[in-house]
N, C-alpha and C. Protein backbone atom coordinates (compact mmCIF):
# COMPACT_ATOMS: atom_id res chain seq x y z
N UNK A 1 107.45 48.90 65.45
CA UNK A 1 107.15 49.50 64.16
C UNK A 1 107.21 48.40 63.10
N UNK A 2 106.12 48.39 61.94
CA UNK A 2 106.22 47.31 60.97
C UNK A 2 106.52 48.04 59.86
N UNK A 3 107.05 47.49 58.83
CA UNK A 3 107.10 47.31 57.44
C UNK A 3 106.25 48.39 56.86
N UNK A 4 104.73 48.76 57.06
CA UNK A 4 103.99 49.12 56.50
C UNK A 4 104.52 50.81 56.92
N UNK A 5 104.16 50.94 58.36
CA UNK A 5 105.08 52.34 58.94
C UNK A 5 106.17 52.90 58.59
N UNK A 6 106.94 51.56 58.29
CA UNK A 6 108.57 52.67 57.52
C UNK A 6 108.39 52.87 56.31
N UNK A 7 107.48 51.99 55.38
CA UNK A 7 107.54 52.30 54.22
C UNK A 7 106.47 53.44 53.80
N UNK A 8 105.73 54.15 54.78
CA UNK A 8 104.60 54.91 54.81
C UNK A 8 105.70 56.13 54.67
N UNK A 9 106.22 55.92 56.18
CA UNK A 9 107.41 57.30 56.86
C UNK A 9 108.38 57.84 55.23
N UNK A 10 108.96 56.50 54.83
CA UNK A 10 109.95 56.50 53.39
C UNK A 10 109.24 57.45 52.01
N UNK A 11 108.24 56.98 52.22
CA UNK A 11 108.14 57.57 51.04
C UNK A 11 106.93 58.56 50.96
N UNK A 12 106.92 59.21 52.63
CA UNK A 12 106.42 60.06 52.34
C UNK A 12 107.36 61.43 52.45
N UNK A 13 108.62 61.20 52.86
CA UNK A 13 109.73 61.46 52.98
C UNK A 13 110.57 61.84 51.71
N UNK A 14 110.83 61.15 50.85
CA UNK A 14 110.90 60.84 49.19
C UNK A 14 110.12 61.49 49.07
N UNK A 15 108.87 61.88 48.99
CA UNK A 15 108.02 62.93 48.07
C UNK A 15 108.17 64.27 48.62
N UNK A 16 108.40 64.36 49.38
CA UNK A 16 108.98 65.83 50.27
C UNK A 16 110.25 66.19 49.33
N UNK A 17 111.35 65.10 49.89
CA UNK A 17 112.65 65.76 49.08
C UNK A 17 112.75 66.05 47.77
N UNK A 18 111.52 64.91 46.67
CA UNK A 18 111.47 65.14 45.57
C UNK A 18 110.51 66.29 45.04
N UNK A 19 110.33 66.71 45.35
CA UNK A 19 109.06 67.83 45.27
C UNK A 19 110.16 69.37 45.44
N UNK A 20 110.88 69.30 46.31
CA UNK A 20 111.73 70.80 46.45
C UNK A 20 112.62 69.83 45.42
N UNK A 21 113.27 68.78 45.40
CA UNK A 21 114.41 68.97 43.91
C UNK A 21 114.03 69.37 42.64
N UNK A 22 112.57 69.24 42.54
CA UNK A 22 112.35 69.29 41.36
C UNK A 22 111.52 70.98 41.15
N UNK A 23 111.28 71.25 42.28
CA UNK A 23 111.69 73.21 42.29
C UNK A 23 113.08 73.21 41.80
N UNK A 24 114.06 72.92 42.45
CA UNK A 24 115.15 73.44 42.58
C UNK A 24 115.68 73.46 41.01
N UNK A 25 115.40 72.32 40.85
CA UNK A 25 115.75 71.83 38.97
C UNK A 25 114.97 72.28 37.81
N UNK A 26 113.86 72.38 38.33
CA UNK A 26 112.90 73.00 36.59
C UNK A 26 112.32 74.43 37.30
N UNK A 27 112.13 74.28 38.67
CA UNK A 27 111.48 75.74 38.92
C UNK A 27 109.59 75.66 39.06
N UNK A 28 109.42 74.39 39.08
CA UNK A 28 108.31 73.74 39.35
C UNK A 28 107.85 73.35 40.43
N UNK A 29 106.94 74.83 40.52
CA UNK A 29 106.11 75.06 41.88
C UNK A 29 105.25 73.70 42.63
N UNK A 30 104.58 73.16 41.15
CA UNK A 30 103.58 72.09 41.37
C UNK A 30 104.22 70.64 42.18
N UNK A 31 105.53 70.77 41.76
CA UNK A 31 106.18 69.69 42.33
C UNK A 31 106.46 69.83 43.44
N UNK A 32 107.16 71.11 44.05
CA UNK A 32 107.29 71.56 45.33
C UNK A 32 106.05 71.31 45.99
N UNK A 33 105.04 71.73 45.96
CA UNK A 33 103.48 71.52 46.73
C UNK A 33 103.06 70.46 46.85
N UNK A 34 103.34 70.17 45.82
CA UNK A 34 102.39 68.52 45.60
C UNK A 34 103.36 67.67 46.39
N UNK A 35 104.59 67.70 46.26
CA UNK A 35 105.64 67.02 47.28
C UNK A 35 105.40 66.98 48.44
N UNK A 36 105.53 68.14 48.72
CA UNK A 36 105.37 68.70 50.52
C UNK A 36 103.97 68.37 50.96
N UNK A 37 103.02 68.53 50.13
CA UNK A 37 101.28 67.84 50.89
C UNK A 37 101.08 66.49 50.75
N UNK A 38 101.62 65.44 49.76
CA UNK A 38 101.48 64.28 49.61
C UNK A 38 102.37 63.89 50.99
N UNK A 39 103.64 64.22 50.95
CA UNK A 39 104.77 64.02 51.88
C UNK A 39 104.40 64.44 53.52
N UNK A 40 103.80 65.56 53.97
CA UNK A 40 103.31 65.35 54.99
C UNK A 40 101.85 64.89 55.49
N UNK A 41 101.04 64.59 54.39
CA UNK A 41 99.99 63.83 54.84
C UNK A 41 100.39 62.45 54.97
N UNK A 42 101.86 62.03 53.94
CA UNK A 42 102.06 60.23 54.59
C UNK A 42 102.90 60.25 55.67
N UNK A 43 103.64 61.24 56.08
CA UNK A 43 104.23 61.07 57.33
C UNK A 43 103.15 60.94 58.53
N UNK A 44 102.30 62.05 58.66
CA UNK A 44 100.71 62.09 59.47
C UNK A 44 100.37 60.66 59.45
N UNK A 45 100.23 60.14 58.25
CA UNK A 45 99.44 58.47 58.23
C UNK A 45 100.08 57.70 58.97
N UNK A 46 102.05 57.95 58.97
CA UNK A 46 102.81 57.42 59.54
C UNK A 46 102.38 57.16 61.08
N UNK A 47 102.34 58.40 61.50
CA UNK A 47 102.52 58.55 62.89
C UNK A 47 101.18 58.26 63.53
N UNK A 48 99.82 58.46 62.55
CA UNK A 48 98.82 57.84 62.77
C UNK A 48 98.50 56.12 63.66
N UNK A 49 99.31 56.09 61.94
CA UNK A 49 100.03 53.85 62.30
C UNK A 49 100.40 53.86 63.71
N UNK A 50 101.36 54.55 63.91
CA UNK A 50 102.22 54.71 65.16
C UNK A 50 101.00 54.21 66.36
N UNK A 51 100.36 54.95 66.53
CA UNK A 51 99.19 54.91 67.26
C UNK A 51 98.42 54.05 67.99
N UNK A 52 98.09 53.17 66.50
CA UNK A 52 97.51 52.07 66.06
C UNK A 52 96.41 52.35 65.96
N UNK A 53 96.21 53.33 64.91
CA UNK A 53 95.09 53.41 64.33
C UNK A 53 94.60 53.67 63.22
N UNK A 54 93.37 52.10 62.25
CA UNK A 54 93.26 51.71 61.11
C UNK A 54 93.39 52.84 60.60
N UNK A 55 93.00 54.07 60.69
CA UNK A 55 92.33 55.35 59.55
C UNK A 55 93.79 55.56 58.82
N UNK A 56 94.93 55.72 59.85
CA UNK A 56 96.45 56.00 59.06
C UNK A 56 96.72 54.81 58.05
N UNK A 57 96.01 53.50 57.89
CA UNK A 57 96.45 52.70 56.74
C UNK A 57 95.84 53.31 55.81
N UNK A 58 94.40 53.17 55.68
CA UNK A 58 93.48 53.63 54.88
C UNK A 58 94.37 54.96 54.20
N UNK A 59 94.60 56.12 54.91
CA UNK A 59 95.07 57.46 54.73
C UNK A 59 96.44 57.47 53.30
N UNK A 60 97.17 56.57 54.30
CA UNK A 60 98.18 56.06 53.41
C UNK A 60 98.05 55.53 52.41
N UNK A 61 97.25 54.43 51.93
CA UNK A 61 96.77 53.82 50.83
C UNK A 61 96.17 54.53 49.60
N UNK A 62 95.53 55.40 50.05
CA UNK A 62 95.11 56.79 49.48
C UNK A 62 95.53 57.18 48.70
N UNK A 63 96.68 57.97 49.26
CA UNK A 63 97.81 58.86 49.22
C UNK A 63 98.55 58.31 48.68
N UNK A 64 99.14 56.98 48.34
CA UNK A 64 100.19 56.49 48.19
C UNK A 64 99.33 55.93 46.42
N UNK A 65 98.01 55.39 46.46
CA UNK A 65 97.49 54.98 45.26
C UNK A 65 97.17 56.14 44.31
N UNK A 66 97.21 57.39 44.99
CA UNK A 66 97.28 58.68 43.73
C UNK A 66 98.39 59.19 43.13
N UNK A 67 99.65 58.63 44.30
CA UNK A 67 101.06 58.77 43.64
C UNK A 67 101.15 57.98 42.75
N UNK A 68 101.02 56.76 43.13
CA UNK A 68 101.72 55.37 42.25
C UNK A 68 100.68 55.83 40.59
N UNK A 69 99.06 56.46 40.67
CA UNK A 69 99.16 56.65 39.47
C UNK A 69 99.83 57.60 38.62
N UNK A 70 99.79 58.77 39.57
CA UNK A 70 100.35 60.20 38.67
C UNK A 70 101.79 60.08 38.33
N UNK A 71 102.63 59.31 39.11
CA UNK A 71 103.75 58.80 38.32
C UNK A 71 103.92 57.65 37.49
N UNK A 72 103.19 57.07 37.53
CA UNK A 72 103.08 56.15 36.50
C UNK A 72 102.31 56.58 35.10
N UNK A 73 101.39 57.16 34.90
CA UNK A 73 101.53 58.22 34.28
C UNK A 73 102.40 58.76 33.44
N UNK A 74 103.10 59.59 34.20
CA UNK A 74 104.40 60.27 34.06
C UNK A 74 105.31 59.34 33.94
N UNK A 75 105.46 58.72 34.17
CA UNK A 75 106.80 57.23 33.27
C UNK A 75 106.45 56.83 32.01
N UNK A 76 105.28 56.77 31.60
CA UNK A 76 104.56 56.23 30.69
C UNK A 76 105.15 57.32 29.37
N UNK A 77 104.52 58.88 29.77
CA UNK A 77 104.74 59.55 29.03
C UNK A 77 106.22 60.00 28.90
N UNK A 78 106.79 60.06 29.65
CA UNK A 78 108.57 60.35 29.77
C UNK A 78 109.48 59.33 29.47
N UNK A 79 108.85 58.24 29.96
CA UNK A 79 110.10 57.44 30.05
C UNK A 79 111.62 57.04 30.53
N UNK A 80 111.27 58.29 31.54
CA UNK A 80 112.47 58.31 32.50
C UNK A 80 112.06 58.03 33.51
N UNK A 81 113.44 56.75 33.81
CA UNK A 81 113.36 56.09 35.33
C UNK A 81 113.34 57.43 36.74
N UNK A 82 114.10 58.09 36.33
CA UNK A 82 114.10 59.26 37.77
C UNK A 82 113.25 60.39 37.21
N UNK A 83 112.33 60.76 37.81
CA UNK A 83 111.78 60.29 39.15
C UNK A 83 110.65 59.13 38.88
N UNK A 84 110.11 59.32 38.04
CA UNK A 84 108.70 59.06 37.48
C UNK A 84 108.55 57.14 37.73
N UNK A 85 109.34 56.71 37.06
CA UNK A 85 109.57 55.27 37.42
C UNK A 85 110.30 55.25 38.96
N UNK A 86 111.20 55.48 39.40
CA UNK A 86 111.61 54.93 40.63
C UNK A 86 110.21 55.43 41.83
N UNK A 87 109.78 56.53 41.58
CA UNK A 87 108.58 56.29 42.36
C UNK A 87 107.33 55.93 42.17
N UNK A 88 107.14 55.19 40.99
CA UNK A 88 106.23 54.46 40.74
C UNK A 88 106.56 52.98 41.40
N UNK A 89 107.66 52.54 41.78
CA UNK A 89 108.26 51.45 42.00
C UNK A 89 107.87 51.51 43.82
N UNK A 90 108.44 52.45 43.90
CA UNK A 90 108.49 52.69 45.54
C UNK A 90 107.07 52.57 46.11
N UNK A 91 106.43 53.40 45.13
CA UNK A 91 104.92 53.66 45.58
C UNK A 91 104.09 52.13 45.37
N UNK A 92 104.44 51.65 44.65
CA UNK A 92 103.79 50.07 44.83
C UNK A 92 104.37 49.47 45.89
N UNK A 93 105.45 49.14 46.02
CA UNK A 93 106.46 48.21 47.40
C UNK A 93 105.07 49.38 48.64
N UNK A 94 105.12 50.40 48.75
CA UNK A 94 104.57 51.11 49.89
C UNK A 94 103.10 50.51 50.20
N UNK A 95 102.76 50.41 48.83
CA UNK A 95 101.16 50.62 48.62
C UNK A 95 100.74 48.72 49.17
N UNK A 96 101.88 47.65 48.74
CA UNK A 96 101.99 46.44 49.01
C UNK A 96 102.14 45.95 50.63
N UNK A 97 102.86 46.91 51.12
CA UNK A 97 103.13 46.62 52.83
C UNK A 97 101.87 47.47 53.60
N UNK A 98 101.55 48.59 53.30
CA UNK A 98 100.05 48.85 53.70
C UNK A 98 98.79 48.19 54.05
N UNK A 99 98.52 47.77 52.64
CA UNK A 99 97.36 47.10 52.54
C UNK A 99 97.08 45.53 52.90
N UNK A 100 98.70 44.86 53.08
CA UNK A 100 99.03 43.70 53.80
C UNK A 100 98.59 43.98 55.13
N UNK A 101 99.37 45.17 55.42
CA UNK A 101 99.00 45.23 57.34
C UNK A 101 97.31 45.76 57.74
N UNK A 102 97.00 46.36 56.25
CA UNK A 102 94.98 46.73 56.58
C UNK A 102 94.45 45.39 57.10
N UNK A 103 95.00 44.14 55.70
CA UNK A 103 94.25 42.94 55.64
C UNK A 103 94.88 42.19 57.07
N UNK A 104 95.96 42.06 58.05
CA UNK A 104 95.95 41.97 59.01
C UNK A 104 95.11 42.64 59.78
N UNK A 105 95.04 43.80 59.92
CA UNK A 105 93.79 44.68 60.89
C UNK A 105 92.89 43.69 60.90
N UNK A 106 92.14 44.18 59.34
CA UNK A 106 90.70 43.09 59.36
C UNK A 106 90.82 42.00 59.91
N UNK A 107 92.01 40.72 60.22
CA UNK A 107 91.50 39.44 60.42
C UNK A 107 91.45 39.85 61.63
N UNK A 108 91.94 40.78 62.77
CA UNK A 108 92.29 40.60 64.05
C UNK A 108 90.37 41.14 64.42
């Protein structure tokens, strides 16, 4: 397993748990959903990787480049580090080990 896989698995994991906390805390359905479908389509990408196959980078990259904006975004306008910044943070480190291991694919 590389770098790109755990950090796929992590934070698609993180958007799962953050998605029901933030039901649990404001009562915000959108977060719950949007958590749980972002979160198990990057675990899927995960296990895709697993595989070894390109489509789960791509999948991930995706997925991970619509987070990194909609919370960034949302940091912008809030200004609070939790959640909005720490997963804007995460979602780049994710989005960085991904697209490293795509551009490995390609040279091979």
């Amino acid at each position: 397993m590389n770098f790109a896989i755990g950090a796929t698995f992590t934070y698609g994991i993180l958007s799962i748990i953050g998605g029901i906390i933030g039901y649990i805390q404001a009562g915000s359905k959108v977060s719950l959903f949007s958590g749980i479908i972002s979160g198990i389509l990057l675990v899927c990408a995960g296990i895709i990787q697993l595989q070894g196959q390109v489509w789960g980078l791509i999948l991930a990259s995706i997925i991970t480049s619509v987070l990194v904006v909609v919370f960034a975004l949302r940091f912008q306008k809030t200004r609070k580090l939790m959640p909005a910044g720490l997963m804007t943070v995460l979602g780049i480190v994710t989005l960085v080990f991904v697209v490293s291991q795509a551009f490995k694919y390609q040279a091979n």
